[in-house]
PDB file of N, CA and C in Angstrom:
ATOM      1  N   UNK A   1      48.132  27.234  50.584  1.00  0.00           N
ATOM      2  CA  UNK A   1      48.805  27.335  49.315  1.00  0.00           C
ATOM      3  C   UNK A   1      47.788  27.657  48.250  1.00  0.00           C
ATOM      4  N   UNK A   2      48.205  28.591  47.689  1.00  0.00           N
ATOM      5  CA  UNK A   2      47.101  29.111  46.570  1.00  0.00           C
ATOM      6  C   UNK A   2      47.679  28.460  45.321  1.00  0.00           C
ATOM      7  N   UNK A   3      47.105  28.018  44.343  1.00  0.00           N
ATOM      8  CA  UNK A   3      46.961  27.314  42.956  1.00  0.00           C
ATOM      9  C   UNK A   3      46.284  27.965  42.136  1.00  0.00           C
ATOM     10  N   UNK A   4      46.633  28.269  40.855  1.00  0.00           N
ATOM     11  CA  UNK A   4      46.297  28.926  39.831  1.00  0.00           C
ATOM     12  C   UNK A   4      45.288  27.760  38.924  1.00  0.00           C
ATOM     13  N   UNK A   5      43.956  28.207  38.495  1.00  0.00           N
ATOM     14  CA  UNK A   5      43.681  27.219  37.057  1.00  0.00           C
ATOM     15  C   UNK A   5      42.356  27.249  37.792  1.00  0.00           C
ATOM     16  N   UNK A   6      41.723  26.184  37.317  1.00  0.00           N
ATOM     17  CA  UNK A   6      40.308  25.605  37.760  1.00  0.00           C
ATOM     18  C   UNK A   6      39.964  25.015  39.286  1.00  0.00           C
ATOM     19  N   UNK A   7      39.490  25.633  40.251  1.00  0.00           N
ATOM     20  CA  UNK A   7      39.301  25.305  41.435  1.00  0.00           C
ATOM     21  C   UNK A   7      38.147  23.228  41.219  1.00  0.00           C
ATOM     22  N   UNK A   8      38.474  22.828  41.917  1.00  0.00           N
ATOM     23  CA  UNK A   8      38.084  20.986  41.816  1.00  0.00           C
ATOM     24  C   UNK A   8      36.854  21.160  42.411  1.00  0.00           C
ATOM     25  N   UNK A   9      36.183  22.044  43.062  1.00  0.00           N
ATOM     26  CA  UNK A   9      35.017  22.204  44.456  1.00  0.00           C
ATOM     27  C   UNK A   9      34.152  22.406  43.420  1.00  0.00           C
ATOM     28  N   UNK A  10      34.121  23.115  41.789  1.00  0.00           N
ATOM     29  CA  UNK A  10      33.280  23.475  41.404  1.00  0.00           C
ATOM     30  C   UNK A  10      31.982  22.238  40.597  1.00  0.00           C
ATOM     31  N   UNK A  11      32.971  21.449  39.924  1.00  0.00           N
ATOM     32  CA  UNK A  11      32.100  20.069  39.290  1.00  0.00           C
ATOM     33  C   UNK A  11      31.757  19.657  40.616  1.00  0.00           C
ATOM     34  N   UNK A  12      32.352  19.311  41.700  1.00  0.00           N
ATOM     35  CA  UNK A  12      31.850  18.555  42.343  1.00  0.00           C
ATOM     36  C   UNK A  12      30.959  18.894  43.318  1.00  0.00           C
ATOM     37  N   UNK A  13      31.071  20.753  43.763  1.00  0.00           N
ATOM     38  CA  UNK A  13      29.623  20.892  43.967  1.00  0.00           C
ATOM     39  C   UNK A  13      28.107  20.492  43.194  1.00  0.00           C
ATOM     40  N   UNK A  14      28.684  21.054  41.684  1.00  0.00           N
ATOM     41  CA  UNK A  14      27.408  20.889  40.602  1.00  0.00           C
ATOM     42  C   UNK A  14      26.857  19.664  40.956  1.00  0.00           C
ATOM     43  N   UNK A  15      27.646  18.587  40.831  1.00  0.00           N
ATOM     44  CA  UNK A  15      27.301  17.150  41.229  1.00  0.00           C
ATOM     45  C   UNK A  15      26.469  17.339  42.178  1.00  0.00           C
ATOM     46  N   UNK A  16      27.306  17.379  43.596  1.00  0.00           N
ATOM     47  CA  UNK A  16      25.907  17.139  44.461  1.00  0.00           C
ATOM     48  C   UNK A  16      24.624  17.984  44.598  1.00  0.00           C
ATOM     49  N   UNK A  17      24.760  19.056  43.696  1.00  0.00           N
ATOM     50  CA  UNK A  17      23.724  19.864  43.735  1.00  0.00           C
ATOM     51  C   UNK A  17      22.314  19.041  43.027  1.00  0.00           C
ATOM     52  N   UNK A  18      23.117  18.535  41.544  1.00  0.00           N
ATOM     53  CA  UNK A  18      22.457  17.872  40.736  1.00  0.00           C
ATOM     54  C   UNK A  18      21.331  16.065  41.550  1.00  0.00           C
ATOM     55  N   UNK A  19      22.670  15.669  42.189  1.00  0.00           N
ATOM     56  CA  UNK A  19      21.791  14.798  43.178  1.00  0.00           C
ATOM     57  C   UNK A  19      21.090  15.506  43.722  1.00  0.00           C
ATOM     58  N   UNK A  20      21.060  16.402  44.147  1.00  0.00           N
ATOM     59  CA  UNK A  20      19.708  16.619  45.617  1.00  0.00           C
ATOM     60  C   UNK A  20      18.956  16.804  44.880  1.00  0.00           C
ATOM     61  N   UNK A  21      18.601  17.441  43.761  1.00  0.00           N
ATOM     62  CA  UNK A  21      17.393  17.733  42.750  1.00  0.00           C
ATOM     63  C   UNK A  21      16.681  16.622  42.172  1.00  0.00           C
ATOM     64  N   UNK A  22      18.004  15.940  41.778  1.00  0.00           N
ATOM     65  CA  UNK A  22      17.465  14.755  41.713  1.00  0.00           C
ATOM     66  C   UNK A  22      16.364  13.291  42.830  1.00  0.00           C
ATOM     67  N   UNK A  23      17.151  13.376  43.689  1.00  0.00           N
ATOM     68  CA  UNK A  23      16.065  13.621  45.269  1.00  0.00           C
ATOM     69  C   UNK A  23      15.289  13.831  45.071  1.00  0.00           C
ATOM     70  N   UNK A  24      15.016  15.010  45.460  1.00  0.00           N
ATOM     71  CA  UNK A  24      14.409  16.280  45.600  1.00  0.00           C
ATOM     72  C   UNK A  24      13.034  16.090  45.082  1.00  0.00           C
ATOM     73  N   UNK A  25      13.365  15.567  43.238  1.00  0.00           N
ATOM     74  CA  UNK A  25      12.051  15.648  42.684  1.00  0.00           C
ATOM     75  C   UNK A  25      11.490  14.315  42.729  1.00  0.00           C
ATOM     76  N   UNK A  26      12.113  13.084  43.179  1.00  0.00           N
ATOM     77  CA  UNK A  26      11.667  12.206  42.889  1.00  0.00           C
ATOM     78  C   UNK A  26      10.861  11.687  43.976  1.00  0.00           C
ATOM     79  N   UNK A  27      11.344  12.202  45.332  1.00  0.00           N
ATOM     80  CA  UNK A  27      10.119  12.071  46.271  1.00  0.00           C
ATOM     81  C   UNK A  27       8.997  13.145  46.235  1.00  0.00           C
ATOM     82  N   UNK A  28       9.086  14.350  45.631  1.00  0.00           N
ATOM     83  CA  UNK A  28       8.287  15.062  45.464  1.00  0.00           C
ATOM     84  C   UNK A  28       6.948  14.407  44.210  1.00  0.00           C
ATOM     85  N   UNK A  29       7.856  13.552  43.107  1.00  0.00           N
ATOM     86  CA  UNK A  29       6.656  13.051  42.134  1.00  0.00           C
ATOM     87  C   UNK A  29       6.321  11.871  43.115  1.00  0.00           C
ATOM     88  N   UNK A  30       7.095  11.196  43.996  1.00  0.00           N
ATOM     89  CA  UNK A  30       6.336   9.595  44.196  1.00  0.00           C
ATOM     90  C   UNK A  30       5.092  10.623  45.148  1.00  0.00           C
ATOM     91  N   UNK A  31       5.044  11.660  45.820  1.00  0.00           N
ATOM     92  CA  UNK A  31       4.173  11.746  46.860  1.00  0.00           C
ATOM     93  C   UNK A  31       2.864  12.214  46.390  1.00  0.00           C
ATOM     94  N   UNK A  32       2.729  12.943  45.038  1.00  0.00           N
ATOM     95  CA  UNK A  32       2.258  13.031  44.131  1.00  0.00           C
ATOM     96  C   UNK A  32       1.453  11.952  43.197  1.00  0.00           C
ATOM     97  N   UNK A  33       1.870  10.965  42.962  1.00  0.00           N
ATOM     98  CA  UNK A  33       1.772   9.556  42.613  1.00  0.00           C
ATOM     99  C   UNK A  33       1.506   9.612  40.911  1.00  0.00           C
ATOM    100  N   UNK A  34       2.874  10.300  40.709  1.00  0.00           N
ATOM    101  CA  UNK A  34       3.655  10.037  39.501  1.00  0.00           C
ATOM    102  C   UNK A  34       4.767   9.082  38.947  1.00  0.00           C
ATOM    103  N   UNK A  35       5.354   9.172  38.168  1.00  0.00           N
ATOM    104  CA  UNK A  35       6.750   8.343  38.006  1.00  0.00           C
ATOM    105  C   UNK A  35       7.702   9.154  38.776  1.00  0.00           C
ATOM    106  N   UNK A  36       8.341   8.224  39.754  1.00  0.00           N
ATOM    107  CA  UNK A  36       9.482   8.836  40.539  1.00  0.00           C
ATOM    108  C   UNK A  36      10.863   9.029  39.657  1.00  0.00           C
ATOM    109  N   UNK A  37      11.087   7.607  39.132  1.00  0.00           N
ATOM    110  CA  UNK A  37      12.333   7.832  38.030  1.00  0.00           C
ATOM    111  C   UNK A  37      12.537   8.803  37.251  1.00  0.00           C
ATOM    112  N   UNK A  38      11.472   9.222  36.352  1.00  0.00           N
ATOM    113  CA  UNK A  38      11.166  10.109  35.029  1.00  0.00           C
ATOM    114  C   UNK A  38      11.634  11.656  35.794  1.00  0.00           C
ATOM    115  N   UNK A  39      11.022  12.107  36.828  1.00  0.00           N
ATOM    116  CA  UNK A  39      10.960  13.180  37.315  1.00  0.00           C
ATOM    117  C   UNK A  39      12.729  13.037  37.973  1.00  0.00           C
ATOM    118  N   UNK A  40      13.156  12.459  38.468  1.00  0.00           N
ATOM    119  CA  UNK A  40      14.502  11.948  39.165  1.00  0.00           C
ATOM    120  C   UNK A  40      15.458  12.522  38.113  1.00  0.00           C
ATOM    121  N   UNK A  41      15.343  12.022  36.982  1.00  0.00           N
ATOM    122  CA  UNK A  41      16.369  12.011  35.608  1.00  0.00           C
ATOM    123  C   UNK A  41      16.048  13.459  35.451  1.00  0.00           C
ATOM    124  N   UNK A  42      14.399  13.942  35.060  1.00  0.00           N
ATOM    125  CA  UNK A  42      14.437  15.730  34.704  1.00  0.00           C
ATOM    126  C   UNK A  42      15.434  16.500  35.923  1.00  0.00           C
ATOM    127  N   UNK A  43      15.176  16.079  37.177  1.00  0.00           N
ATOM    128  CA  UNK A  43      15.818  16.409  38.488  1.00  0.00           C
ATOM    129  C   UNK A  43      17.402  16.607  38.243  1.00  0.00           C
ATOM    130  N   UNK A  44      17.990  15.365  37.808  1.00  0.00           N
ATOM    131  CA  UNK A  44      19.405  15.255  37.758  1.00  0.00           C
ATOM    132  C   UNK A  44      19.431  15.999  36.989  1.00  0.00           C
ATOM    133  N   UNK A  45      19.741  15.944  35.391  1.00  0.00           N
ATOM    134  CA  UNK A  45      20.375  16.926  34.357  1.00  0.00           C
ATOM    135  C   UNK A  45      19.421  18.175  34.480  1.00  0.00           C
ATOM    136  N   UNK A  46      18.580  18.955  34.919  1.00  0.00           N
ATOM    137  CA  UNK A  46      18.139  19.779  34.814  1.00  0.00           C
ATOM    138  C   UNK A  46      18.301  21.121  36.257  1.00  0.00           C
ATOM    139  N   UNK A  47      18.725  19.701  37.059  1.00  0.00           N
ATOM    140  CA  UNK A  47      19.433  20.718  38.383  1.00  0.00           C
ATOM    141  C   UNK A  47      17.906  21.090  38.978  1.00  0.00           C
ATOM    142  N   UNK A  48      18.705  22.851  39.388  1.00  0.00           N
ATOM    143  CA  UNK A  48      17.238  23.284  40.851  1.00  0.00           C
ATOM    144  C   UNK A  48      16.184  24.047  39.062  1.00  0.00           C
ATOM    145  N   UNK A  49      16.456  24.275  38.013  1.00  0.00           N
ATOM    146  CA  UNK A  49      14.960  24.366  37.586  1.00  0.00           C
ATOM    147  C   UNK A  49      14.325  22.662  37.367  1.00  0.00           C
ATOM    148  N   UNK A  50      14.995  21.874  36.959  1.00  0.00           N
ATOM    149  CA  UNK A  50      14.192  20.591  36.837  1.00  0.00           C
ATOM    150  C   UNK A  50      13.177  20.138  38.256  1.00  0.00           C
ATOM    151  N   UNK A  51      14.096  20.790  39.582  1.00  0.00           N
ATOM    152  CA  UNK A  51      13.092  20.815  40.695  1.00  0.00           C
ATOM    153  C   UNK A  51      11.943  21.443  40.276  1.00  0.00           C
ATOM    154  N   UNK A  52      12.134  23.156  40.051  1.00  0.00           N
ATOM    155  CA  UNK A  52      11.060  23.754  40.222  1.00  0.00           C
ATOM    156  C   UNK A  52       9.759  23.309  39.076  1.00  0.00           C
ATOM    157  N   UNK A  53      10.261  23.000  38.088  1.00  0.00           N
ATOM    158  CA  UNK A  53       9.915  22.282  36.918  1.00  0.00           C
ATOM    159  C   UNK A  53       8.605  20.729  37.748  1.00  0.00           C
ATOM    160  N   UNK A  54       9.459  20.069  38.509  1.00  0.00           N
ATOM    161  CA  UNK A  54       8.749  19.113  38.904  1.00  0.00           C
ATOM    162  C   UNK A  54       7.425  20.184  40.216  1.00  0.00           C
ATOM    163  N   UNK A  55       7.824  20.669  40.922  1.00  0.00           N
ATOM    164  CA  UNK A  55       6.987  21.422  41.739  1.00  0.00           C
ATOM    165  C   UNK A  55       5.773  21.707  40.796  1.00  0.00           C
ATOM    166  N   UNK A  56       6.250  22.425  40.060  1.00  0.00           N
ATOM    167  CA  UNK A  56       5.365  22.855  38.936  1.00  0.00           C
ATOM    168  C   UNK A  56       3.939  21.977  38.826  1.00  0.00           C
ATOM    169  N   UNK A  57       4.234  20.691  38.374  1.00  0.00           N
ATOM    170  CA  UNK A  57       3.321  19.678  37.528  1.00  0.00           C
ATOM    171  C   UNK A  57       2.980  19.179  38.412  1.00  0.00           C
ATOM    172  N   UNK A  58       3.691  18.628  39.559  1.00  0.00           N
ATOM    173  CA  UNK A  58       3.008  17.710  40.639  1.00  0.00           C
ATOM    174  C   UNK A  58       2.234  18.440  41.867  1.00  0.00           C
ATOM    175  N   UNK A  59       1.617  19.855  41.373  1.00  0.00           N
ATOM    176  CA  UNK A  59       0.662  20.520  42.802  1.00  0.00           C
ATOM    177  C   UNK A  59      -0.361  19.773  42.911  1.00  0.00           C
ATOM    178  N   UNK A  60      -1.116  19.159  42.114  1.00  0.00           N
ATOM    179  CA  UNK A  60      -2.278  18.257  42.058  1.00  0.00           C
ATOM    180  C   UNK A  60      -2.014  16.898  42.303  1.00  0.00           C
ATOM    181  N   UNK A  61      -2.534  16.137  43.089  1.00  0.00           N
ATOM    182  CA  UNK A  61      -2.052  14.388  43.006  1.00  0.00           C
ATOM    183  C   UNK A  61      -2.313  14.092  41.063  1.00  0.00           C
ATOM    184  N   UNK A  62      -2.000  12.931  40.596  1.00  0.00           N
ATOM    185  CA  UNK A  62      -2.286  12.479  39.569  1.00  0.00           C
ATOM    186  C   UNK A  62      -4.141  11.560  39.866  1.00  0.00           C
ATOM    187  N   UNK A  63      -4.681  12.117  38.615  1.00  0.00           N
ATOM    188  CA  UNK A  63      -5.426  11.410  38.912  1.00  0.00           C
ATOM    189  C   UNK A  63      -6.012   9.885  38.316  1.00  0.00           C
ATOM    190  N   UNK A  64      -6.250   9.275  38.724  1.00  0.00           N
ATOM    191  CA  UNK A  64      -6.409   7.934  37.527  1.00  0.00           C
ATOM    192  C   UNK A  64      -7.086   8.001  36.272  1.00  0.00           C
ATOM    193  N   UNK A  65      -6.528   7.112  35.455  1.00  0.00           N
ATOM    194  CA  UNK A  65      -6.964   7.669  34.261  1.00  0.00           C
ATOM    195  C   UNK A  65      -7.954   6.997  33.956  1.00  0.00           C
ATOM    196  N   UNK A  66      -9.144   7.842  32.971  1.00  0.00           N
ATOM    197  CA  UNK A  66     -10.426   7.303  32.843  1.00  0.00           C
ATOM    198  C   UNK A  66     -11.171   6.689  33.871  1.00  0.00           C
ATOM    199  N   UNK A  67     -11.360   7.196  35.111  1.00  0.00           N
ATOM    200  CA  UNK A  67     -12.189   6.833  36.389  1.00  0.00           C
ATOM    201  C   UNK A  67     -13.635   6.162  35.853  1.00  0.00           C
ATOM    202  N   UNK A  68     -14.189   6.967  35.062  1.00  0.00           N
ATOM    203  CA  UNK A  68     -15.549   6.742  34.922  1.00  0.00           C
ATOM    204  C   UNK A  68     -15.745   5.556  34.025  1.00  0.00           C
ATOM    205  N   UNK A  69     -15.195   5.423  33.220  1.00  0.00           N
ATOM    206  CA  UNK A  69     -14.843   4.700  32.265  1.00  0.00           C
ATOM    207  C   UNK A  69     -14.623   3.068  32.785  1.00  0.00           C
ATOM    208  N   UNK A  70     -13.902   3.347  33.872  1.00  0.00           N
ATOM    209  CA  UNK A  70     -14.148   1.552  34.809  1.00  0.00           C
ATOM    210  C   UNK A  70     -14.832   1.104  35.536  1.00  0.00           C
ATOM    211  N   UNK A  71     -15.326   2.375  36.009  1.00  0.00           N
ATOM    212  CA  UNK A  71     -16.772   2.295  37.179  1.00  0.00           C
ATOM    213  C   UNK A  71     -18.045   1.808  36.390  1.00  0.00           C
ATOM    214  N   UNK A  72     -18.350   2.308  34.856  1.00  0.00           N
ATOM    215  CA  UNK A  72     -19.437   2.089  34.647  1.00  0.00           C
ATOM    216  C   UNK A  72     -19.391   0.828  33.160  1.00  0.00           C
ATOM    217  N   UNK A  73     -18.775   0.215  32.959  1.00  0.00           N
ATOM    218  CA  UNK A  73     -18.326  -0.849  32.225  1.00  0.00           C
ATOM    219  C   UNK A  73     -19.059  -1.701  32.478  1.00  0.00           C
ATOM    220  N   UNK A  74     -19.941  -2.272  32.076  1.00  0.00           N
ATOM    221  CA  UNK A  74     -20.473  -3.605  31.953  1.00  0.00           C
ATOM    222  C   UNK A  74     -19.352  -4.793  32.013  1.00  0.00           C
ATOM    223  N   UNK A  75     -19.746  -5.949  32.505  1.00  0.00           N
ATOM    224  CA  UNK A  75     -19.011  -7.255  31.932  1.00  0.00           C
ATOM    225  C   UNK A  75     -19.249  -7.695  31.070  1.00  0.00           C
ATOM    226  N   UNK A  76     -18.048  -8.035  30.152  1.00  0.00           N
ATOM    227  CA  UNK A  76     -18.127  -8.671  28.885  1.00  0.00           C
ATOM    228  C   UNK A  76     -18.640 -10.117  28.591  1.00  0.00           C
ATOM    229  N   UNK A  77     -19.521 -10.449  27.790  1.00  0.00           N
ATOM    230  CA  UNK A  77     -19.989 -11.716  27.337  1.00  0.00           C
ATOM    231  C   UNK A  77     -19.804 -11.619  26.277  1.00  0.00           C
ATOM    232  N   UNK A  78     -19.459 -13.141  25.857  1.00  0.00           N
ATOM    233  CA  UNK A  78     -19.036 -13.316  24.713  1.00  0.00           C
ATOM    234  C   UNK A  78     -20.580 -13.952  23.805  1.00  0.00           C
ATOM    235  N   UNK A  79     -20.590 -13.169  22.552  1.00  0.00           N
ATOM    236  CA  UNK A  79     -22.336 -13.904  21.846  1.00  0.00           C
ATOM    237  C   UNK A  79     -22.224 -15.288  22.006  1.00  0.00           C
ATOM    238  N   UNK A  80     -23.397 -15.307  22.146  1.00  0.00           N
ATOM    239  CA  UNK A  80     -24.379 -17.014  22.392  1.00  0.00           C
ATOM    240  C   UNK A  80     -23.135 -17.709  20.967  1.00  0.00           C
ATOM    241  N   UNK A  81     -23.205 -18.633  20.883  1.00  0.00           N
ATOM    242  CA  UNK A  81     -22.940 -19.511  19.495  1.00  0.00           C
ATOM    243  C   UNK A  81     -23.794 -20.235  18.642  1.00  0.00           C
ATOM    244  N   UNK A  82     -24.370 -20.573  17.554  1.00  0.00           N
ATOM    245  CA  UNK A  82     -24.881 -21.490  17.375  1.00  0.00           C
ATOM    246  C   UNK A  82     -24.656 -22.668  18.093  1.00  0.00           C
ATOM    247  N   UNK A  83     -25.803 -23.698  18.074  1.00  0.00           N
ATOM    248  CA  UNK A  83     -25.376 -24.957  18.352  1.00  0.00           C
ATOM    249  C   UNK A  83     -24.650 -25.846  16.975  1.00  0.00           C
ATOM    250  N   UNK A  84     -23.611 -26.457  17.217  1.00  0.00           N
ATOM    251  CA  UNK A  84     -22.425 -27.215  16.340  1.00  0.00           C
ATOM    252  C   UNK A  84     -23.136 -28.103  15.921  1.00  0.00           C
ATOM    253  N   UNK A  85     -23.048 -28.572  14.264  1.00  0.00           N
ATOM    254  CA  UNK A  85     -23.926 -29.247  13.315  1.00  0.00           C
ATOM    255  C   UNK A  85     -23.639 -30.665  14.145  1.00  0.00           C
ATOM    256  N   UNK A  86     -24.378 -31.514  13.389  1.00  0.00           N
ATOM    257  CA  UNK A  86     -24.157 -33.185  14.106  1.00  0.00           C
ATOM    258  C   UNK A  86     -22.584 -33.777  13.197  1.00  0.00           C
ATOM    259  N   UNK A  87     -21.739 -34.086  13.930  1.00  0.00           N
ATOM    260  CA  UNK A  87     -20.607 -34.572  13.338  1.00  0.00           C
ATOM    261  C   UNK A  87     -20.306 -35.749  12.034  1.00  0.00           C
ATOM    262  N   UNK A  88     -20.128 -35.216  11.123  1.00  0.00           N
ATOM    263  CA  UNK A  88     -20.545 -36.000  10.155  1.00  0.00           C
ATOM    264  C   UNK A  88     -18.816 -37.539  10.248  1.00  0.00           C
ATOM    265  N   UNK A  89     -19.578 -38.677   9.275  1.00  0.00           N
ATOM    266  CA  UNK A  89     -19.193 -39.786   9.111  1.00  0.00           C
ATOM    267  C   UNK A  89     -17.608 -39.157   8.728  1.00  0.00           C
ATOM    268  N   UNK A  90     -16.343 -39.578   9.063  1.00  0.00           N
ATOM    269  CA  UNK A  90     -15.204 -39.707   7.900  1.00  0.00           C
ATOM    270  C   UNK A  90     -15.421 -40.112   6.860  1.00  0.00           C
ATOM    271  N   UNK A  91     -14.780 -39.762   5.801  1.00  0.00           N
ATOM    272  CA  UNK A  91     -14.562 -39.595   4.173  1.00  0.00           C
ATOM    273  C   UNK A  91     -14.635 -41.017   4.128  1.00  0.00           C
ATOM    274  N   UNK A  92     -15.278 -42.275   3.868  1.00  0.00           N
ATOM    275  CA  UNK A  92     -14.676 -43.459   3.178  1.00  0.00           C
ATOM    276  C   UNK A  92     -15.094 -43.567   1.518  1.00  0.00           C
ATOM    277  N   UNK A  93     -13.817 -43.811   0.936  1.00  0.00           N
ATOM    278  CA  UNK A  93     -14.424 -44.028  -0.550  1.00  0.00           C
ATOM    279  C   UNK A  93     -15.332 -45.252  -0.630  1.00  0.00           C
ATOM    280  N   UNK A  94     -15.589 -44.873  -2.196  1.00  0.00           N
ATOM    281  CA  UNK A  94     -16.692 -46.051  -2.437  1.00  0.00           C
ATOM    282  C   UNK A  94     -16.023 -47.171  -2.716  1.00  0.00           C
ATOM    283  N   UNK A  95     -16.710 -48.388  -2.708  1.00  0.00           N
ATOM    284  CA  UNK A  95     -16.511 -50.104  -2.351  1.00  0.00           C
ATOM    285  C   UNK A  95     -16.038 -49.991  -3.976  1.00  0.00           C
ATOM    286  N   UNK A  96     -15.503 -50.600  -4.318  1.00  0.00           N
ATOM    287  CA  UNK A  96     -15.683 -51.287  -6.229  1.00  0.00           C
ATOM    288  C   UNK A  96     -15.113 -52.541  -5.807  1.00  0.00           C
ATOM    289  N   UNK A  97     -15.983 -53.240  -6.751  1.00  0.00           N
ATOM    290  CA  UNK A  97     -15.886 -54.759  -6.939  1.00  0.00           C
ATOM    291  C   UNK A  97     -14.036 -55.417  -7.141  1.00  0.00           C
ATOM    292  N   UNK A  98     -14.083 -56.446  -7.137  1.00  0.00           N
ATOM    293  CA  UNK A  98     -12.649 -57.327  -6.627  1.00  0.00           C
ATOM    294  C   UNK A  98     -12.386 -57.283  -8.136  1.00  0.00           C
ATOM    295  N   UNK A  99     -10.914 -56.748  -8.488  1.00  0.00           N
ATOM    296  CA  UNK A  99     -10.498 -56.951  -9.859  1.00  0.00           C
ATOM    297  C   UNK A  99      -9.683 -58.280  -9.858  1.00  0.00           C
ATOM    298  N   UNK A 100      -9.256 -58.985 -10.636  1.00  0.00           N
ATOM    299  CA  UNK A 100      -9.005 -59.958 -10.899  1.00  0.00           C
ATOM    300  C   UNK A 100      -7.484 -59.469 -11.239  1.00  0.00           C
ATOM    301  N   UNK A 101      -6.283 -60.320 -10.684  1.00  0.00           N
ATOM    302  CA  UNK A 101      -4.714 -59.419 -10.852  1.00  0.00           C
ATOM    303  C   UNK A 101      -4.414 -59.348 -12.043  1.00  0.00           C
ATOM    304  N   UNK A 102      -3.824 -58.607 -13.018  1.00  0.00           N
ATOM    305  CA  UNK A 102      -3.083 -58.338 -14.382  1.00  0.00           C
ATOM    306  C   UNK A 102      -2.051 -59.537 -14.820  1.00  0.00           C
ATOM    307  N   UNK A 103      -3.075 -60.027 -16.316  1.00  0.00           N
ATOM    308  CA  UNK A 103      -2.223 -61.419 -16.747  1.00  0.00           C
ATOM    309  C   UNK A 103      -1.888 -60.983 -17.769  1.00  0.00           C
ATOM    310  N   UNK A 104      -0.747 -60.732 -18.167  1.00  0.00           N
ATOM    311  CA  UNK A 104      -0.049 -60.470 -19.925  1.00  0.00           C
ATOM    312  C   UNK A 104      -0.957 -61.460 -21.015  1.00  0.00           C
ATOM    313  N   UNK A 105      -1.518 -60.327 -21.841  1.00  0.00           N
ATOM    314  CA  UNK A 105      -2.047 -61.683 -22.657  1.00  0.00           C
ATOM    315  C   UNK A 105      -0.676 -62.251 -22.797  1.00  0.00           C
ATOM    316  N   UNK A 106      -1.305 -63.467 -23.420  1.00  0.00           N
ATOM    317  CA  UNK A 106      -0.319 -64.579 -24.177  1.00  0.00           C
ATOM    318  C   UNK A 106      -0.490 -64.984 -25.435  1.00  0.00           C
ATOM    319  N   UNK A 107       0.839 -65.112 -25.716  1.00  0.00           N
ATOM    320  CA  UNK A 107       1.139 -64.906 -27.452  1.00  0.00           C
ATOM    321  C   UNK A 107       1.075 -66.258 -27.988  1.00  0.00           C
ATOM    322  N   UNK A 108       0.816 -66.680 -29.038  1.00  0.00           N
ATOM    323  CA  UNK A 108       0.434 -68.230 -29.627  1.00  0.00           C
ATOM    324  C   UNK A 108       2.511 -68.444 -29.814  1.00  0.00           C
ATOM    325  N   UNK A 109       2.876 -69.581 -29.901  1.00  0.00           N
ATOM    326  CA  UNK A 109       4.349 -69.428 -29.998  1.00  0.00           C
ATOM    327  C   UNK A 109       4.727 -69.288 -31.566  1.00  0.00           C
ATOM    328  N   UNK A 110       5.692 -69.193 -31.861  1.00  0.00           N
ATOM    329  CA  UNK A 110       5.936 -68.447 -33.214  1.00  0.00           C
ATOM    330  C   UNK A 110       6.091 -70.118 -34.090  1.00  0.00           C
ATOM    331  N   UNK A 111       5.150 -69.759 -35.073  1.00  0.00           N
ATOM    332  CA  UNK A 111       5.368 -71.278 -36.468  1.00  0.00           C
ATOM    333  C   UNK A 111       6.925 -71.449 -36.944  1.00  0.00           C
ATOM    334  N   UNK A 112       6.765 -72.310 -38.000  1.00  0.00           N
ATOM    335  CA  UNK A 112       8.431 -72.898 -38.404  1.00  0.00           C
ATOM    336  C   UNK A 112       8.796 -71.390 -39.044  1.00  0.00           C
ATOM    337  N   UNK A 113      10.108 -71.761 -39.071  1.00  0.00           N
ATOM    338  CA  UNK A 113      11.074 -70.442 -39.235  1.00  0.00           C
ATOM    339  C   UNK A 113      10.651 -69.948 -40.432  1.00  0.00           C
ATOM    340  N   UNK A 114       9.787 -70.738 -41.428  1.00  0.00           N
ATOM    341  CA  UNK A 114       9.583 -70.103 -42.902  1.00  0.00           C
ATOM    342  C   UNK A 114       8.187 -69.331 -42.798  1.00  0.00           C
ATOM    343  N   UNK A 115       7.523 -69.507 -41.824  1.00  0.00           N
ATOM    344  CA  UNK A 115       6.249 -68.950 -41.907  1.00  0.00           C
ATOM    345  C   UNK A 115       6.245 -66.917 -41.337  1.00  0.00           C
ATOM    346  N   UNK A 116       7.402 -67.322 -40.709  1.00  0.00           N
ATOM    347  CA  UNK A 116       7.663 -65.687 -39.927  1.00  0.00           C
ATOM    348  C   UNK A 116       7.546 -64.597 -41.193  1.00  0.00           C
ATOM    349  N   UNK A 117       7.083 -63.452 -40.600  1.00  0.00           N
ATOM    350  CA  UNK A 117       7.080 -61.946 -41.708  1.00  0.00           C
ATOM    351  C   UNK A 117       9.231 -61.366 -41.637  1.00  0.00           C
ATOM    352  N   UNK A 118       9.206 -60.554 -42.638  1.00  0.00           N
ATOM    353  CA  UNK A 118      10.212 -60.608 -42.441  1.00  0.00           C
ATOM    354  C   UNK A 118      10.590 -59.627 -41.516  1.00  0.00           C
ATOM    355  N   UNK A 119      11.600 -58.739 -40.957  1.00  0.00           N
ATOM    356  CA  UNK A 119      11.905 -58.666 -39.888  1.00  0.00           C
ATOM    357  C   UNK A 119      12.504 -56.777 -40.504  1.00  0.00           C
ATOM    358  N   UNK A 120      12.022 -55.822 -40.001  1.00  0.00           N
ATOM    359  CA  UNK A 120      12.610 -54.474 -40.545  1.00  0.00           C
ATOM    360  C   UNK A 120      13.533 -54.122 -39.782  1.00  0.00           C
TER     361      UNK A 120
END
């Protein structure tokens, strides 16, 4: 039976086309010893150029980065320190002598009622 419109074989070839590339490149970067994922994803949405794309970059293994740079590194020491002063006494304040507790002066009692100032 023939059907008119958009044949269904076509997305779903693209699809698996898009997986195998995807494949495709991602064992091609792990063998390489790149990121397998990164190259996987260019693989998927980019189809057979994202393959050739990965072919491309991964003819050389990767090589580690800055080789020389770890080979010839010294070990780190940290500088000598001074030696730490002698630990001094805690803060105590100074001694002062024993005060004697706070007595209200005291008032003489008040004379006969005629002697008082008068009162403002």
């Amino acid at each position: 039976m023939y059907t008119t419109g958009f044949p269904v074989w076509v997305p779903i070839m693209g699809l698996v086309v898009s997986v195998a590339c995807s494949i495709g490149s991602y064992f091609i970067a792990k063998k390489s010893g790149r990121s397998g994922a990164g190259y996987a994803v260019l693989g998927f949405f980019l189809g057979i150029i994202g393959l050739i794309i990965t072919l491309i970059i991964c003819r050389n293994p990767a090589a580690p980065p800055y080789p020389q740079q770890y080979q010839q590194q010294q070990p780190y020491y940290p500088p000598q320190q001074p030696p730490y002063p002698p630990q001094q006494q805690p803060y105590q304040p100074p001694v002062q002598p024993q005060q004697q507790p706070y007595q209200p002066p005291v008032q003489p009692p008040p004379g006969p009622p005629g002697n008082q100032p008068p009162q403002q």
